[in-house]
N, C-alpha and C. Protein backbone atom coordinates (compact mmCIF):
# COMPACT_ATOMS: atom_id res chain seq x y z
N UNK A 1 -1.99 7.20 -10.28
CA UNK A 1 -3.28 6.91 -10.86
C UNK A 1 -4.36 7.35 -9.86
N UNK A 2 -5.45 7.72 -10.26
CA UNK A 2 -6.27 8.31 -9.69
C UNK A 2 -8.06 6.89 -9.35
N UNK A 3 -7.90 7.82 -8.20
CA UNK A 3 -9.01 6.83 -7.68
C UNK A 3 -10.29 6.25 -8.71
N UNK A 4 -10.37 7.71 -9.59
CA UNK A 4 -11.59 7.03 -10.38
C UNK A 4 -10.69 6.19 -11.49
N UNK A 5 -9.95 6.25 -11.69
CA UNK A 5 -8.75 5.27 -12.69
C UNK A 5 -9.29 4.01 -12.10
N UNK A 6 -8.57 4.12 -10.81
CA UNK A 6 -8.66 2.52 -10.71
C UNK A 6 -9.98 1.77 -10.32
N UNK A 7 -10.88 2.38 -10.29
CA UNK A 7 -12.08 1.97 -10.17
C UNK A 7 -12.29 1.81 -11.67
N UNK A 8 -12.36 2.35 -12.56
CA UNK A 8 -12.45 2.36 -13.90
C UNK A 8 -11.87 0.72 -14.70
N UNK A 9 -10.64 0.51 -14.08
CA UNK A 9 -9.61 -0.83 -14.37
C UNK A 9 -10.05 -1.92 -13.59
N UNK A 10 -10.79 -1.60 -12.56
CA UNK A 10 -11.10 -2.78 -11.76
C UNK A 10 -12.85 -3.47 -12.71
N UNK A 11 -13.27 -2.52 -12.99
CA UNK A 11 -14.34 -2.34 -13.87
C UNK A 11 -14.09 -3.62 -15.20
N UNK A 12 -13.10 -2.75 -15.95
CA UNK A 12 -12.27 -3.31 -17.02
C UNK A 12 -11.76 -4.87 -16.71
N UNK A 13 -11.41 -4.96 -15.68
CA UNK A 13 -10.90 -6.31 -15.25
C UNK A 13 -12.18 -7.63 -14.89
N UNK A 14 -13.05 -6.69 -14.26
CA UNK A 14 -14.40 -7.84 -13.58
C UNK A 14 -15.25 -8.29 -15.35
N UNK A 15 -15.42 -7.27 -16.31
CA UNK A 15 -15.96 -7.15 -17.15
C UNK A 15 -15.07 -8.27 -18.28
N UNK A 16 -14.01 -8.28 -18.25
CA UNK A 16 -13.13 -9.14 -19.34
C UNK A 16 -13.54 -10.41 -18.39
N UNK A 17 -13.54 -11.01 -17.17
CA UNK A 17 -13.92 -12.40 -16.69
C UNK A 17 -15.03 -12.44 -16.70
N UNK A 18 -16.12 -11.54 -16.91
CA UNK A 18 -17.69 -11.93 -17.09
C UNK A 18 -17.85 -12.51 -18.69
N UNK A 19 -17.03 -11.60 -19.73
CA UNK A 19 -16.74 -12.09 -20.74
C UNK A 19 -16.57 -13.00 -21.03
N UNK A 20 -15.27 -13.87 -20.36
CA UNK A 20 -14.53 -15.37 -20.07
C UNK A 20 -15.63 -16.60 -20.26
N UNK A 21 -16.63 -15.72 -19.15
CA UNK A 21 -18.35 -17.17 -18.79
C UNK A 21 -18.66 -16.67 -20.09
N UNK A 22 -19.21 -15.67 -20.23
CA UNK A 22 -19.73 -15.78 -21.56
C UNK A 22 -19.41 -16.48 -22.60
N UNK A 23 -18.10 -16.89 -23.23
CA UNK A 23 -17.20 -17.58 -23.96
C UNK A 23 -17.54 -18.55 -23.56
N UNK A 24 -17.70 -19.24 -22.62
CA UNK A 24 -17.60 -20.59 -22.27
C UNK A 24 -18.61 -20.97 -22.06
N UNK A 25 -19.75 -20.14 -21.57
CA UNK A 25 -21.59 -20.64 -22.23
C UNK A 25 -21.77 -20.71 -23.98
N UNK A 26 -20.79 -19.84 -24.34
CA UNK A 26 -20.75 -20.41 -26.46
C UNK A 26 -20.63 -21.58 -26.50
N UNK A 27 -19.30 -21.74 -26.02
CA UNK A 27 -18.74 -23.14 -26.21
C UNK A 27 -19.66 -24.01 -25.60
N UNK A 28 -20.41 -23.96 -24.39
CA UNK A 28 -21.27 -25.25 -24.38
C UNK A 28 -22.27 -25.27 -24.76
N UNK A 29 -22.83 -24.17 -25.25
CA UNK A 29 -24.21 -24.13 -26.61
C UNK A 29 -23.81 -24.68 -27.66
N UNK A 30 -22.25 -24.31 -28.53
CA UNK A 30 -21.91 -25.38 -29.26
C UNK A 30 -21.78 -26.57 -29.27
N UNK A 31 -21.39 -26.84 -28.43
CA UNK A 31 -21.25 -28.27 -28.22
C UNK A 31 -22.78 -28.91 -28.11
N UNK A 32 -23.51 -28.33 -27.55
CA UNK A 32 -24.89 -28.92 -27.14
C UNK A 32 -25.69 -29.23 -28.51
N UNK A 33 -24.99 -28.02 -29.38
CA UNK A 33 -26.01 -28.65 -30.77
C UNK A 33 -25.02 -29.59 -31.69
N UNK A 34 -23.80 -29.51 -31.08
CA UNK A 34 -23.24 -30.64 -32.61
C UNK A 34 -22.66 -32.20 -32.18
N UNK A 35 -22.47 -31.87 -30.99
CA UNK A 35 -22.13 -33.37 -30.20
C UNK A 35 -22.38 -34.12 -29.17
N UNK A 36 -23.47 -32.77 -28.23
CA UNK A 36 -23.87 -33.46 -27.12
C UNK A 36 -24.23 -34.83 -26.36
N UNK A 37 -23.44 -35.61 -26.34
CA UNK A 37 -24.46 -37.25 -25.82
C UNK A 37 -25.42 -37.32 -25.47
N UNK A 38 -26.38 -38.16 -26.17
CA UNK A 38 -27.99 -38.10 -25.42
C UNK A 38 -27.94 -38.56 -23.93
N UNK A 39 -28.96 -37.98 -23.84
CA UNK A 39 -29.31 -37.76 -22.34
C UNK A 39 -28.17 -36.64 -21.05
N UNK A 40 -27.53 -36.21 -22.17
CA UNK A 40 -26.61 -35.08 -21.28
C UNK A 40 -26.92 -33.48 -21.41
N UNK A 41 -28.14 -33.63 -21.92
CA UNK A 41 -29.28 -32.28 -21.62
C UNK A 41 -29.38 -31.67 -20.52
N UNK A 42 -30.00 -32.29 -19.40
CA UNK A 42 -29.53 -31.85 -18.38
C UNK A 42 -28.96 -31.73 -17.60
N UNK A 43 -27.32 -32.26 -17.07
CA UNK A 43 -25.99 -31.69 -16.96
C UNK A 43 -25.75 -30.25 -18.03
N UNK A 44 -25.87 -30.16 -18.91
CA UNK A 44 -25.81 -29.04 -19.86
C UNK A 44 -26.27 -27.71 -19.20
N UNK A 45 -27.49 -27.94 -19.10
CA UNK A 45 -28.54 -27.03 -18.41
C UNK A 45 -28.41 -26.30 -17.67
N UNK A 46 -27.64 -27.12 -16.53
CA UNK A 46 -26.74 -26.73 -15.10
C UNK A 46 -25.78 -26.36 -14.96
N UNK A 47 -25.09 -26.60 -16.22
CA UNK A 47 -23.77 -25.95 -16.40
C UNK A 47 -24.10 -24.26 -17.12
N UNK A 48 -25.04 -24.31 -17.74
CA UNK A 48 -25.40 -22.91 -18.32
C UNK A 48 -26.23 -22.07 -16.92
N UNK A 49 -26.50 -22.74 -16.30
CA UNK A 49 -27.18 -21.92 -15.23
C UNK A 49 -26.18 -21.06 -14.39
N UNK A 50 -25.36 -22.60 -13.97
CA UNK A 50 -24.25 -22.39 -13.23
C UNK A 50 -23.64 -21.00 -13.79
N UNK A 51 -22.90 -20.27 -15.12
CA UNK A 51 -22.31 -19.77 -15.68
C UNK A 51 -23.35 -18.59 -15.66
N UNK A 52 -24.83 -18.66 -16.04
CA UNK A 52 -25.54 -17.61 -16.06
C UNK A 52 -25.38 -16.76 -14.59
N UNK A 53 -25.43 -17.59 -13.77
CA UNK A 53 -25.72 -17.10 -12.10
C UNK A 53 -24.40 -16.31 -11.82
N UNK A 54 -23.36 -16.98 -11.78
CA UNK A 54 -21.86 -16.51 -11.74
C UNK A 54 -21.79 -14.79 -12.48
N UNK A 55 -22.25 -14.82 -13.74
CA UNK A 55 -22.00 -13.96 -14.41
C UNK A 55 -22.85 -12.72 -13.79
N UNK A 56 -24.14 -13.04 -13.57
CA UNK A 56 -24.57 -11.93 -12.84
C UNK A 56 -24.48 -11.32 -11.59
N UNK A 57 -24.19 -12.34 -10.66
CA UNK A 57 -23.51 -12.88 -9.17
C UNK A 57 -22.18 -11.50 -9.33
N UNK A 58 -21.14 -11.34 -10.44
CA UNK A 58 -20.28 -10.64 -10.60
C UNK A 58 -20.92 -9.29 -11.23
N UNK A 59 -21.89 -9.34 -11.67
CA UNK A 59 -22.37 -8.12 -12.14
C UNK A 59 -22.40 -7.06 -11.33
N UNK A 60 -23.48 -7.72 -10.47
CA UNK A 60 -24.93 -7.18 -9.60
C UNK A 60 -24.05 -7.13 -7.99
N UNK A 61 -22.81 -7.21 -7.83
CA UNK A 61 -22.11 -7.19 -6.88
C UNK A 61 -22.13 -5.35 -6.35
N UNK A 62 -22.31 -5.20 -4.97
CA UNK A 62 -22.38 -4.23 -4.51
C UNK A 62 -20.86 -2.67 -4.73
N UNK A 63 -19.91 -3.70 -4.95
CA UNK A 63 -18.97 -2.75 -5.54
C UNK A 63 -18.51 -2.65 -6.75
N UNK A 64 -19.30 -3.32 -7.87
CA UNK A 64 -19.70 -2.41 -9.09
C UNK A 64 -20.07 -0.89 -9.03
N UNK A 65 -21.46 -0.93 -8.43
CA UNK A 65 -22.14 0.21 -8.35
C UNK A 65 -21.01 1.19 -7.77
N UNK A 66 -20.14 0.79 -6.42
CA UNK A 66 -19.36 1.98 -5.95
C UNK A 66 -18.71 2.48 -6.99
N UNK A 67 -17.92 1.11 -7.46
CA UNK A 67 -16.86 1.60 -8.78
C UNK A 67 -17.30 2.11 -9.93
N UNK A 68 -18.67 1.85 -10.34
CA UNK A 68 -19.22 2.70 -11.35
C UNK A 68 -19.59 4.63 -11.10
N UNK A 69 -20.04 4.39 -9.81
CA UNK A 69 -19.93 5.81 -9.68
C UNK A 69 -18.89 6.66 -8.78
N UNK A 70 -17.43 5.80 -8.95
CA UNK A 70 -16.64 6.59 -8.77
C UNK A 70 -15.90 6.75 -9.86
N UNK A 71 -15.61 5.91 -11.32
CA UNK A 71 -15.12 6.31 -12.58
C UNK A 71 -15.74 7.20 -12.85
N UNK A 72 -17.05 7.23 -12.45
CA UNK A 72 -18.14 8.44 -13.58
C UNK A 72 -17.66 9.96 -12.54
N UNK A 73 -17.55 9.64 -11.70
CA UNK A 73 -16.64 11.59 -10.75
C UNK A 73 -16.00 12.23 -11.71
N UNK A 74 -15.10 11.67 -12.51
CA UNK A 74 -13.80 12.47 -13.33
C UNK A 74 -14.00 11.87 -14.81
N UNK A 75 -13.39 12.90 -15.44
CA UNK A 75 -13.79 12.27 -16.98
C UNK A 75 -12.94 11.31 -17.38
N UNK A 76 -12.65 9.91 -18.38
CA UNK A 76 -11.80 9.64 -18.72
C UNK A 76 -11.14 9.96 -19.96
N UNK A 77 -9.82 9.66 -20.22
CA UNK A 77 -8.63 10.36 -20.99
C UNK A 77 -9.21 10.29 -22.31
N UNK A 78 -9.91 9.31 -22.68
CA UNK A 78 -10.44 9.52 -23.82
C UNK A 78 -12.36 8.63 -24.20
N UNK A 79 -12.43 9.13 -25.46
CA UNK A 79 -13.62 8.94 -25.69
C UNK A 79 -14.53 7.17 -25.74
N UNK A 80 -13.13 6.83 -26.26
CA UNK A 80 -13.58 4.83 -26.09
C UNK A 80 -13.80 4.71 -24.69
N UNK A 81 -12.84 4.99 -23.58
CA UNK A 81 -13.03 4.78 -22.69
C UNK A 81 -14.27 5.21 -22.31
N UNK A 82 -14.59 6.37 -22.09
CA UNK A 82 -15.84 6.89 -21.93
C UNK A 82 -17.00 6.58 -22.11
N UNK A 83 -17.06 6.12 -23.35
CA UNK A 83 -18.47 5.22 -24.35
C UNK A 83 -18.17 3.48 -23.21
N UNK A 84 -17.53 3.50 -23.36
CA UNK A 84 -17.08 1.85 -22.67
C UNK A 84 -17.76 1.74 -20.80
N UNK A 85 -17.49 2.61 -20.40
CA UNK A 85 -18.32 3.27 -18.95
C UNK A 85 -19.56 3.48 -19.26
N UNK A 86 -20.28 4.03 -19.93
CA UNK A 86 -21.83 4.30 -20.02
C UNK A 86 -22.29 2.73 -20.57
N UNK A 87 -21.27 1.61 -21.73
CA UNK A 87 -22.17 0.84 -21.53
C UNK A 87 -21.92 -0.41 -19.98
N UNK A 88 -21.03 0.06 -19.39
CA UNK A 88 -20.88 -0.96 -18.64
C UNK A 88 -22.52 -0.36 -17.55
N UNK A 89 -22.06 0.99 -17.36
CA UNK A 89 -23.50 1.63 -16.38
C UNK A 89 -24.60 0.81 -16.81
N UNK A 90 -24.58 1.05 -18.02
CA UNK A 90 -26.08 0.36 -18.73
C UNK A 90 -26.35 -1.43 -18.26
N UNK A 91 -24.88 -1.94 -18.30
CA UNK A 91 -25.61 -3.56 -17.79
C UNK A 91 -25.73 -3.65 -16.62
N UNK A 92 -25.26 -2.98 -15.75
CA UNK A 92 -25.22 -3.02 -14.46
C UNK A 92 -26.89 -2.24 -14.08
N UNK A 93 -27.36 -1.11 -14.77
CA UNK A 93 -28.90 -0.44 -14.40
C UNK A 93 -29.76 -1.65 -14.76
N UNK A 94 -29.49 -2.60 -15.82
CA UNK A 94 -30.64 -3.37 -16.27
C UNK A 94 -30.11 -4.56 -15.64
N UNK A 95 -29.23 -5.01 -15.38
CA UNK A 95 -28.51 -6.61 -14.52
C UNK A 95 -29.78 -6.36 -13.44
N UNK A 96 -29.42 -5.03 -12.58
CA UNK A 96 -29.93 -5.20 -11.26
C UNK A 96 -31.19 -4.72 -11.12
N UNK A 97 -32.01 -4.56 -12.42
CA UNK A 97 -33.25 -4.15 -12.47
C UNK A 97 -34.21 -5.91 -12.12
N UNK A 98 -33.27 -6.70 -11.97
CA UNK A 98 -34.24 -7.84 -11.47
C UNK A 98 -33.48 -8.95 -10.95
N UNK A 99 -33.96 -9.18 -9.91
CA UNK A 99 -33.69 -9.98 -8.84
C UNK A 99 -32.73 -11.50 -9.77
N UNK A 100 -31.54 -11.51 -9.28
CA UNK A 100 -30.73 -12.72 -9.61
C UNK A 100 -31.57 -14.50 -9.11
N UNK A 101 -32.71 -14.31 -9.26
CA UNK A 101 -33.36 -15.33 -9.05
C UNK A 101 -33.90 -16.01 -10.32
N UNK A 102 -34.03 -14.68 -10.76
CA UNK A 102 -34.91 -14.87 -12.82
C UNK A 102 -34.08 -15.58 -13.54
């Protein structure tokens, strides 16, 4: 396997556990509108922050960018893949277009 391969899979791999938070900020937005206990608003809050920060924390990580522009060196085998790389480029140009503080 080739270097931009596995930069490509490591990609594929960070991106399915950013997914994971994502799933699990649903689930506590659901929960927040159909069963939440009063006054557990803000524990909620913090838990969505918590999950927001994480998720970008993994985004906006300095070896994304390497691994993004070492998949993009060589073409991949096919076209999903390909489309699947330009949008990962894309969250990663706009993730880090602003400071993980926002």
């Amino acid at each position: 396997m080739t270097q931009a391969r596995k930069a490509y899979e490591r990609l594929v791999q960070r991106f399915e556990r950013m997914a994971v938070l994502g799933e699990a900020s649903a689930m506590l937005g659901w929960d927040a509108s159909v069963m939440m206990p009063v006054g557990g608003s803000a524990a909620r809050g913090d838990q969505f922050a918590v999950l927001a920060s994480l998720s970008h924390e993994m985004l906006t990580a300095p070896d994304v960018g390497d691994d993004l522009a070492l998949a993009q060196s060589e073409a991949l085998p096919d076209a999903w893949q390909a489309r699947n790389l330009t949008l990962m480029q894309r969250a990663y140009q706009r993730a880090t277009a602003l400071p993980g503080s926002l």
